[in-house]
PDB file of N, CA and C in Angstrom:
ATOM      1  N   UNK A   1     -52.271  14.780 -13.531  1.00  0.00           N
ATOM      2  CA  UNK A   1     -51.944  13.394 -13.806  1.00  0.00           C
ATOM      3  C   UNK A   1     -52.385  12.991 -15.214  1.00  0.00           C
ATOM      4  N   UNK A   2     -53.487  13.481 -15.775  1.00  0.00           N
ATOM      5  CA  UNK A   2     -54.092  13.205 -17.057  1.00  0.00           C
ATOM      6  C   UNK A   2     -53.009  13.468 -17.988  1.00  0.00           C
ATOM      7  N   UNK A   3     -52.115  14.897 -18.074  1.00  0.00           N
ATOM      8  CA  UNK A   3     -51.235  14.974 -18.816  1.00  0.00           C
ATOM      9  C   UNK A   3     -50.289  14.401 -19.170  1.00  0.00           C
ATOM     10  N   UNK A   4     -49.804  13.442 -17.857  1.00  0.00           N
ATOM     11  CA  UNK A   4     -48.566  12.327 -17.490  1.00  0.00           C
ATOM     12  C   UNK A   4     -48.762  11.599 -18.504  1.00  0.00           C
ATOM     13  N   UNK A   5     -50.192  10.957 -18.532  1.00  0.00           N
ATOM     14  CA  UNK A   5     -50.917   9.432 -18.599  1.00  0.00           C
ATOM     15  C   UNK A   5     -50.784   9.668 -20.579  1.00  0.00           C
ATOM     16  N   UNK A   6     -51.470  11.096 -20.838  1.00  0.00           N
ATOM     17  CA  UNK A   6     -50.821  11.081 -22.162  1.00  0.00           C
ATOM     18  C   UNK A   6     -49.923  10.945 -22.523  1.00  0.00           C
ATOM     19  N   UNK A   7     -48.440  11.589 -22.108  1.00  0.00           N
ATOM     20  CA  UNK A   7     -47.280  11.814 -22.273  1.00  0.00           C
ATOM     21  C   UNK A   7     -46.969  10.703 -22.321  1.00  0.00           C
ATOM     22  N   UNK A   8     -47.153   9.854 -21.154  1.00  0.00           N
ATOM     23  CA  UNK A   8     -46.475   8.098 -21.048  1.00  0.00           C
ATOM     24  C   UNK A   8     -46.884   7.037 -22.646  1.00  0.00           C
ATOM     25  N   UNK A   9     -48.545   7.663 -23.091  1.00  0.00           N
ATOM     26  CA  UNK A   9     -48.781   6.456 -24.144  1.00  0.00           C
ATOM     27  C   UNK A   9     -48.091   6.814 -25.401  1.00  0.00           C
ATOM     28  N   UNK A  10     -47.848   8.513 -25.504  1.00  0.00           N
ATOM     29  CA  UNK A  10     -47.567   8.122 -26.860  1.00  0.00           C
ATOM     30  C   UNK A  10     -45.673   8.868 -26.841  1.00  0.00           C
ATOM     31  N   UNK A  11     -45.556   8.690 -25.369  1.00  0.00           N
ATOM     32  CA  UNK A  11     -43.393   8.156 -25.448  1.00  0.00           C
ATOM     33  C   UNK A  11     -43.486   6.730 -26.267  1.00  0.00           C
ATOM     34  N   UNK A  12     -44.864   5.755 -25.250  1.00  0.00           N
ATOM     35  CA  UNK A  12     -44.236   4.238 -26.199  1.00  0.00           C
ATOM     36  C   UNK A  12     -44.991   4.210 -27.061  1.00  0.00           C
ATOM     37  N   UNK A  13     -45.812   4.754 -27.815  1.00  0.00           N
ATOM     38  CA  UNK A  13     -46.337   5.066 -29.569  1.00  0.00           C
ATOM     39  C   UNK A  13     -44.774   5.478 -29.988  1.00  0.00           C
ATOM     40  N   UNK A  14     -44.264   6.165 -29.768  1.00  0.00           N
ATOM     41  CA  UNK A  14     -43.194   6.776 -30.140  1.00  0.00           C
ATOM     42  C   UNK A  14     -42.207   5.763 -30.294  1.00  0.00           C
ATOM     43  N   UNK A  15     -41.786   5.221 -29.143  1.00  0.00           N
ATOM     44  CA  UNK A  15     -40.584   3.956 -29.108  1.00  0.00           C
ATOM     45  C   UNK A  15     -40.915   3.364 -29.932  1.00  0.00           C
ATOM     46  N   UNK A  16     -41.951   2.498 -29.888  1.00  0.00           N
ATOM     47  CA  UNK A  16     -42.458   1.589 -31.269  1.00  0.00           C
ATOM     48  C   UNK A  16     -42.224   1.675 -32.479  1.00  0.00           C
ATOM     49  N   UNK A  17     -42.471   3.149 -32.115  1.00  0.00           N
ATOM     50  CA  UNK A  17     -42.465   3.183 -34.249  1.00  0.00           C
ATOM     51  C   UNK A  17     -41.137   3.506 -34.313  1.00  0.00           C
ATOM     52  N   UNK A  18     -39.988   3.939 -33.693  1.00  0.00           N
ATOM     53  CA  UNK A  18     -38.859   4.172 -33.365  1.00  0.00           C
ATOM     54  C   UNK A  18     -37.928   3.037 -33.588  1.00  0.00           C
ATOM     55  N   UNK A  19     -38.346   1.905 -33.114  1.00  0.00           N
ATOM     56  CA  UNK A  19     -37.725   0.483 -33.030  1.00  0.00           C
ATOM     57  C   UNK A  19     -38.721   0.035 -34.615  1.00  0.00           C
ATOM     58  N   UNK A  20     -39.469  -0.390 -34.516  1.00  0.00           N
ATOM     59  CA  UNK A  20     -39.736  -0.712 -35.984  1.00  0.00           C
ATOM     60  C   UNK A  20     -39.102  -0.047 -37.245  1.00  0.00           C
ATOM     61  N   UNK A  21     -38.770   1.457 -37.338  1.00  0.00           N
ATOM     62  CA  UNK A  21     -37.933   2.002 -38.106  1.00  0.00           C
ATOM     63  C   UNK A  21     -36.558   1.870 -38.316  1.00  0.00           C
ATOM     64  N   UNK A  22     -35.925   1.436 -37.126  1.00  0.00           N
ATOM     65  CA  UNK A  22     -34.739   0.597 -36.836  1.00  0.00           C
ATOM     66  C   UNK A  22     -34.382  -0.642 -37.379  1.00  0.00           C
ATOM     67  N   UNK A  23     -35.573  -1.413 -36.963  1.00  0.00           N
ATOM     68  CA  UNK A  23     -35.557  -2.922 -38.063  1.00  0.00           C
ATOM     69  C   UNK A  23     -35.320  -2.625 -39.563  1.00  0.00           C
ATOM     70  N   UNK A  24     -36.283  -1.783 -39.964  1.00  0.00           N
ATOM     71  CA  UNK A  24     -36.352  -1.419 -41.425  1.00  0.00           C
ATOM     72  C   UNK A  24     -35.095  -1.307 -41.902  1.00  0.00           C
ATOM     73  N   UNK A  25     -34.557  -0.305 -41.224  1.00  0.00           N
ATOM     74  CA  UNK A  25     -33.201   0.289 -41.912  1.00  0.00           C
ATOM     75  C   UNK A  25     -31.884  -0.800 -41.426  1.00  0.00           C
ATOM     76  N   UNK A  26     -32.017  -1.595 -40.887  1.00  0.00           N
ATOM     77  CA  UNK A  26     -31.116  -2.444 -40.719  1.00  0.00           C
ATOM     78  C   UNK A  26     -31.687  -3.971 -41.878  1.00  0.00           C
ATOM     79  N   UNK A  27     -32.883  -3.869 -42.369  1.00  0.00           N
ATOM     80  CA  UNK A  27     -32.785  -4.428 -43.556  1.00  0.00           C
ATOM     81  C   UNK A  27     -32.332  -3.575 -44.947  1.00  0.00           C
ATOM     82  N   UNK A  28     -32.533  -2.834 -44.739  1.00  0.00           N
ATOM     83  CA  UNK A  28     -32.224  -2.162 -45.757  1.00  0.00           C
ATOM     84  C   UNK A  28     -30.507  -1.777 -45.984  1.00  0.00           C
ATOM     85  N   UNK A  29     -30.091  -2.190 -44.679  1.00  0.00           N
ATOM     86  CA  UNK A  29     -28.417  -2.095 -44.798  1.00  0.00           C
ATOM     87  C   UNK A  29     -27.894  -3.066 -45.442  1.00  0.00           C
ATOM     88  N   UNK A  30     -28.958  -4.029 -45.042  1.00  0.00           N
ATOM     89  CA  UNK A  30     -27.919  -5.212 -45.625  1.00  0.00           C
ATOM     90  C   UNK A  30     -28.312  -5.503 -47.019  1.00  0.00           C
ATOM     91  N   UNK A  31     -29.321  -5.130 -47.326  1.00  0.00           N
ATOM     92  CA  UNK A  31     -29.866  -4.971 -48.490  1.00  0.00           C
ATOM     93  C   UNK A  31     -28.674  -4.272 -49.500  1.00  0.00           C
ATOM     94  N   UNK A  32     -28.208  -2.792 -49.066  1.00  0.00           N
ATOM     95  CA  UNK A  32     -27.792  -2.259 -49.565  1.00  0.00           C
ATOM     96  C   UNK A  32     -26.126  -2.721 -49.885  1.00  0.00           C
ATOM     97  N   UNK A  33     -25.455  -3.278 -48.477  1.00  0.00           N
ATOM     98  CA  UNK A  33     -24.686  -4.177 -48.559  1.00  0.00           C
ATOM     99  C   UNK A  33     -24.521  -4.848 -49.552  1.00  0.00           C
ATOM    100  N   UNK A  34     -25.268  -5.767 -49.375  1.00  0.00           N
ATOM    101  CA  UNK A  34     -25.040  -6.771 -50.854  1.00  0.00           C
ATOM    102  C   UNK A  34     -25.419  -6.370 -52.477  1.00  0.00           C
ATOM    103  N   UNK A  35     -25.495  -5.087 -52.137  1.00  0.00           N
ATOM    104  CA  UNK A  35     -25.750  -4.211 -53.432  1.00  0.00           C
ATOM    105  C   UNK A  35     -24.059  -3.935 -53.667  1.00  0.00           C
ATOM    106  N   UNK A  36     -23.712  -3.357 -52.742  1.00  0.00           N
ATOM    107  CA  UNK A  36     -22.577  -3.106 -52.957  1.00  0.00           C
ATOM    108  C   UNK A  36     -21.378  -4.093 -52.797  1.00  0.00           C
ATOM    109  N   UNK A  37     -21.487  -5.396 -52.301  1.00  0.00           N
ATOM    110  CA  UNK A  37     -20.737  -6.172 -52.466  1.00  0.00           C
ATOM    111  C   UNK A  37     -20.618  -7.084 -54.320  1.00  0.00           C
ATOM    112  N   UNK A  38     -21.789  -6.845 -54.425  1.00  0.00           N
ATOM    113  CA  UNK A  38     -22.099  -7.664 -56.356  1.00  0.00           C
ATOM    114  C   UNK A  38     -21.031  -6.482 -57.020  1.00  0.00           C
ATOM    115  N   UNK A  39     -21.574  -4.789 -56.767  1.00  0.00           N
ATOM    116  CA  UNK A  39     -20.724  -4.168 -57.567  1.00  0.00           C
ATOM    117  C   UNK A  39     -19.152  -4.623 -57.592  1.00  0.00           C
ATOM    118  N   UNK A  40     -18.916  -4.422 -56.197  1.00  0.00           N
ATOM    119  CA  UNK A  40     -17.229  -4.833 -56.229  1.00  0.00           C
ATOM    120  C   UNK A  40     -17.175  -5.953 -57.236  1.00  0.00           C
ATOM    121  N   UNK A  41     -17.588  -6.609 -56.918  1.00  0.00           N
ATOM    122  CA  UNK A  41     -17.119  -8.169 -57.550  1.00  0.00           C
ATOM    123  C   UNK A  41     -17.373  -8.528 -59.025  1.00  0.00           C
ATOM    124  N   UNK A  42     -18.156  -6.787 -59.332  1.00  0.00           N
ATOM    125  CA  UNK A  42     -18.732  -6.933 -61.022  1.00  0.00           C
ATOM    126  C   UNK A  42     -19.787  -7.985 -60.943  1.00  0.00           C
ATOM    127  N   UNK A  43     -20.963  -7.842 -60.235  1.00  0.00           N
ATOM    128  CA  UNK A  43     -22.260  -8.677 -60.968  1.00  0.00           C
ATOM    129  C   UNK A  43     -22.877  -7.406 -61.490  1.00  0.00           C
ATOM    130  N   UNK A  44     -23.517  -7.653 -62.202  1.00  0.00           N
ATOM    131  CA  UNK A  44     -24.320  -6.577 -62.505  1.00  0.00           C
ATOM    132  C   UNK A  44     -25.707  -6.570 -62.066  1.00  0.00           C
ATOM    133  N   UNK A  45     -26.245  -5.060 -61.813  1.00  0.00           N
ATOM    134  CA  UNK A  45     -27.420  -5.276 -60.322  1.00  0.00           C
ATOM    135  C   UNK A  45     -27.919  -3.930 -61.445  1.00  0.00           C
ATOM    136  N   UNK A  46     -29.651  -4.582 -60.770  1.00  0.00           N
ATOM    137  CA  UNK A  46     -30.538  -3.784 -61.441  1.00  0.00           C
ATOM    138  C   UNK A  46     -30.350  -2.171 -60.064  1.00  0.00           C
ATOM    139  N   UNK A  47     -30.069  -0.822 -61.403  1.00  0.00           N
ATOM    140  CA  UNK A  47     -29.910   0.296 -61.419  1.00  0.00           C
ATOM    141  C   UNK A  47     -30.924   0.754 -60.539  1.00  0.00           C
ATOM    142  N   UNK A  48     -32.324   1.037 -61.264  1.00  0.00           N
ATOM    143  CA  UNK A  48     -33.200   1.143 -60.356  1.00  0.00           C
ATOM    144  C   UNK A  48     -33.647   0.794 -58.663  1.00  0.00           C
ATOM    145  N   UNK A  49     -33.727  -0.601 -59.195  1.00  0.00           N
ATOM    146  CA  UNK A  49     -34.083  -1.164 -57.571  1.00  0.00           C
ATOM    147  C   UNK A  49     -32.703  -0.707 -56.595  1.00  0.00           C
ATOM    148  N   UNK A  50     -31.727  -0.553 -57.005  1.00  0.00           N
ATOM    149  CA  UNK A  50     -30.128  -0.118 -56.188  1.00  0.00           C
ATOM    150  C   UNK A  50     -30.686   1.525 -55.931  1.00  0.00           C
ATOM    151  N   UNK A  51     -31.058   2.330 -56.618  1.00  0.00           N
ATOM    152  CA  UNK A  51     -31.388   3.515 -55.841  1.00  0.00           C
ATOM    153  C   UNK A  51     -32.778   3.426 -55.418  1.00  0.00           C
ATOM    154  N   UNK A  52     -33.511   2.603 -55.731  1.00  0.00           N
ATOM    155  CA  UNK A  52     -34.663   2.533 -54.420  1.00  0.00           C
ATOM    156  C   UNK A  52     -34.402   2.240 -53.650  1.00  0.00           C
ATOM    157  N   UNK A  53     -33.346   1.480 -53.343  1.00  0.00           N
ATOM    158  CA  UNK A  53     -32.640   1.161 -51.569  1.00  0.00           C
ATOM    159  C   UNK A  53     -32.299   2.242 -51.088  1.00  0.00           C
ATOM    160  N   UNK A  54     -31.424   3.008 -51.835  1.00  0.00           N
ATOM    161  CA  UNK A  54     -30.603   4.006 -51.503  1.00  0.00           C
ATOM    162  C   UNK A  54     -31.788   5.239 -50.621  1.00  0.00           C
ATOM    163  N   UNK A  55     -32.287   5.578 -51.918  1.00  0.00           N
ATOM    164  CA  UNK A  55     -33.638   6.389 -51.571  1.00  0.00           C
ATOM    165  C   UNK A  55     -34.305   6.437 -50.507  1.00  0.00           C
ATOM    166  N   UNK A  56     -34.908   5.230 -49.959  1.00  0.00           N
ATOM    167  CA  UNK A  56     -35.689   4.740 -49.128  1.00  0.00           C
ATOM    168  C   UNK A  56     -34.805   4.493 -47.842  1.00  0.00           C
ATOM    169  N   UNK A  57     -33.528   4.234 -47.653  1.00  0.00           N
ATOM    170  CA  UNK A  57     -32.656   4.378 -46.468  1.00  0.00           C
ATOM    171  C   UNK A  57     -32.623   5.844 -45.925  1.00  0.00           C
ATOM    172  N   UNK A  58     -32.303   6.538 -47.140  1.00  0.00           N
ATOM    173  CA  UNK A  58     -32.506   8.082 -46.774  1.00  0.00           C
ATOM    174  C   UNK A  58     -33.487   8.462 -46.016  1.00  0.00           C
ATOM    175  N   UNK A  59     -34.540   7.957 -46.424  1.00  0.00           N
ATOM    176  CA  UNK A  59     -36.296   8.440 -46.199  1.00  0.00           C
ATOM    177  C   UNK A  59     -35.968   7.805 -44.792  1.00  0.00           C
ATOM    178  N   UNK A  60     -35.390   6.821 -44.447  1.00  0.00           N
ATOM    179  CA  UNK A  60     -36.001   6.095 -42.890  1.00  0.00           C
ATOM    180  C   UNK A  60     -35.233   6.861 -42.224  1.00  0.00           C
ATOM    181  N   UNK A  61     -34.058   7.039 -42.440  1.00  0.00           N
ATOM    182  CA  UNK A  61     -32.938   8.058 -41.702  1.00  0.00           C
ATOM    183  C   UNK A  61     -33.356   9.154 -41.287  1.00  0.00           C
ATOM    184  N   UNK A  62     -33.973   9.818 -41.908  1.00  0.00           N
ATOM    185  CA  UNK A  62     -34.553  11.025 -41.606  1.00  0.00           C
ATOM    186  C   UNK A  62     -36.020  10.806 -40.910  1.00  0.00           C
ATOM    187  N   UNK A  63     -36.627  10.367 -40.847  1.00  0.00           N
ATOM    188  CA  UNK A  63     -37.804   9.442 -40.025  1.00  0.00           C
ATOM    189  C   UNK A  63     -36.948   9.273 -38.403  1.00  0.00           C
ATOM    190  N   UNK A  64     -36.289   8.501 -38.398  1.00  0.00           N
ATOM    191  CA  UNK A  64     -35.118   7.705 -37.371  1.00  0.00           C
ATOM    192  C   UNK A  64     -35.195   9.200 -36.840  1.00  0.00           C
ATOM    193  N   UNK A  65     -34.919   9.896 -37.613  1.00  0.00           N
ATOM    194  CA  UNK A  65     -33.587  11.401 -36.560  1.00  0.00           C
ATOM    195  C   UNK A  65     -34.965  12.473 -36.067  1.00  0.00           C
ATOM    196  N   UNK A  66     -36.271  12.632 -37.124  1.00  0.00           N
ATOM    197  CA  UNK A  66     -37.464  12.888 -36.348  1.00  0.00           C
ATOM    198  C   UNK A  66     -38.158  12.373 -35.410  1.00  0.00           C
ATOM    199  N   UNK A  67     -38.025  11.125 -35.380  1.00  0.00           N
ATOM    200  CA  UNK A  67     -38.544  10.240 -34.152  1.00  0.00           C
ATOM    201  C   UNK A  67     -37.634  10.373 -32.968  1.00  0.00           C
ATOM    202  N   UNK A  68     -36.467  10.329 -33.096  1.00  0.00           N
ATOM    203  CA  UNK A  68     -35.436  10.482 -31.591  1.00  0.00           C
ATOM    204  C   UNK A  68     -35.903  11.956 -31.033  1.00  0.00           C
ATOM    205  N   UNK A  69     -35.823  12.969 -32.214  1.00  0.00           N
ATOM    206  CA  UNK A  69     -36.269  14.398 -31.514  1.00  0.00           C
ATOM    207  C   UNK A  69     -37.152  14.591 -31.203  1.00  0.00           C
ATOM    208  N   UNK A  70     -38.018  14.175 -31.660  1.00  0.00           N
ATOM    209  CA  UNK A  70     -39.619  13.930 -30.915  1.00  0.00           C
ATOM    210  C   UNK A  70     -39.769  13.232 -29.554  1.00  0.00           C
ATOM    211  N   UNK A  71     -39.038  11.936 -29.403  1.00  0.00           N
ATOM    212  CA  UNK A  71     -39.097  11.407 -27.935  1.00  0.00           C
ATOM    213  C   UNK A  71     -38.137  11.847 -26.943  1.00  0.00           C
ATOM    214  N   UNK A  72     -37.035  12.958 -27.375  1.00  0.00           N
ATOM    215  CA  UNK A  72     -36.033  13.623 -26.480  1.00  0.00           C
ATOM    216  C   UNK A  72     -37.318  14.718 -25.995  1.00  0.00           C
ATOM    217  N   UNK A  73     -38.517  15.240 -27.289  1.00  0.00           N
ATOM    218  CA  UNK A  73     -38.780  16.459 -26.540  1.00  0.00           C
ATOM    219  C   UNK A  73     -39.814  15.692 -25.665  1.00  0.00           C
ATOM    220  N   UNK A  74     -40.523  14.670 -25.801  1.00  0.00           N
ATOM    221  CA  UNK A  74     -41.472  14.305 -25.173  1.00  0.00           C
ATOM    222  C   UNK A  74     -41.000  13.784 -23.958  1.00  0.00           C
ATOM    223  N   UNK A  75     -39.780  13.570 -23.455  1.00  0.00           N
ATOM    224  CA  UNK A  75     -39.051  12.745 -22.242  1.00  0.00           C
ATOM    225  C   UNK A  75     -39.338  13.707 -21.737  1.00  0.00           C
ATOM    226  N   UNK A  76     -38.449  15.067 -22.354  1.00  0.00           N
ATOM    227  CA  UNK A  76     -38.382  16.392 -21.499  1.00  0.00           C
ATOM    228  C   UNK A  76     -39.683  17.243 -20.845  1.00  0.00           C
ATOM    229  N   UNK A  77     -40.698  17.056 -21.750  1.00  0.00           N
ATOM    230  CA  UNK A  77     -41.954  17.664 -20.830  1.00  0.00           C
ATOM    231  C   UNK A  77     -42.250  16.444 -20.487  1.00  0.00           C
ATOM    232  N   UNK A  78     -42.502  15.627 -20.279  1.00  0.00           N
ATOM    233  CA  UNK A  78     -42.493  14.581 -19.268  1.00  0.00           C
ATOM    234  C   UNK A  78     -42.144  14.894 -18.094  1.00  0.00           C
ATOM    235  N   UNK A  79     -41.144  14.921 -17.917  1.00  0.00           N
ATOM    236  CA  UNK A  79     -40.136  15.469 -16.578  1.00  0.00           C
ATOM    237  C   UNK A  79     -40.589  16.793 -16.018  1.00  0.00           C
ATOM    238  N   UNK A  80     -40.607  17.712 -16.753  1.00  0.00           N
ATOM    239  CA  UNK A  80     -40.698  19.173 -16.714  1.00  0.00           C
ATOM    240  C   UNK A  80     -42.470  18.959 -15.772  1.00  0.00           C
ATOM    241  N   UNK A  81     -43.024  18.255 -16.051  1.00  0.00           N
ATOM    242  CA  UNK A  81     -44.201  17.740 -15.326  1.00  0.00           C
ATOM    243  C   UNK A  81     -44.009  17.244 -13.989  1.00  0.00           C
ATOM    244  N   UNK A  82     -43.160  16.308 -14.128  1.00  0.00           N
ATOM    245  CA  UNK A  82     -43.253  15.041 -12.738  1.00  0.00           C
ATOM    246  C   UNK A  82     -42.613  15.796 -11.995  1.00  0.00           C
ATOM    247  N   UNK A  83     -41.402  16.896 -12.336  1.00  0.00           N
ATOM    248  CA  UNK A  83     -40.417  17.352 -11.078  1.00  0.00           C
ATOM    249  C   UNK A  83     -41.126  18.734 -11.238  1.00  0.00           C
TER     250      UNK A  83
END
């Protein structure tokens, strides 16, 4: 049971930071959005800060896709336990 009781706290350590990384990158969409809506329309947008969005979406994305595989494997010995 001790093993469960671990498994259970850090699935929702896991979700958490899972869903908070989610928020992020859905600011950062729209962020990036309206990066790319000024271009269309010709404003001109600082270079830099436009690939620190870029950059940093990358970085959460890949965060995002380590965190899902991490709580797919942690569901699975989870289970692999209880049944």
């Amino acid at each position: 049971m001790r093993r469960i009781d671990e498994l259970t706290i850090e699935i929702n350590q896991t979700s958490l930071e899972l869903e908070n990384t989610k928020k992020e990158l859905n600011i950062l969409f729209r962020q990036l959005k309206d990066f790319k809506k000024e271009i269309k329309n010709g404003v001109e947008v600082d270079e830099k800060e436009y690939e620190d969005c870029v950059f940093n979406n990358k970085l959460l994305q890949m965060k995002r896709r380590r965190l899902v595989t991490h709580l797919k494997f942690l569901n699975k010995e989870f289970y692999e336990i209880l049944y």
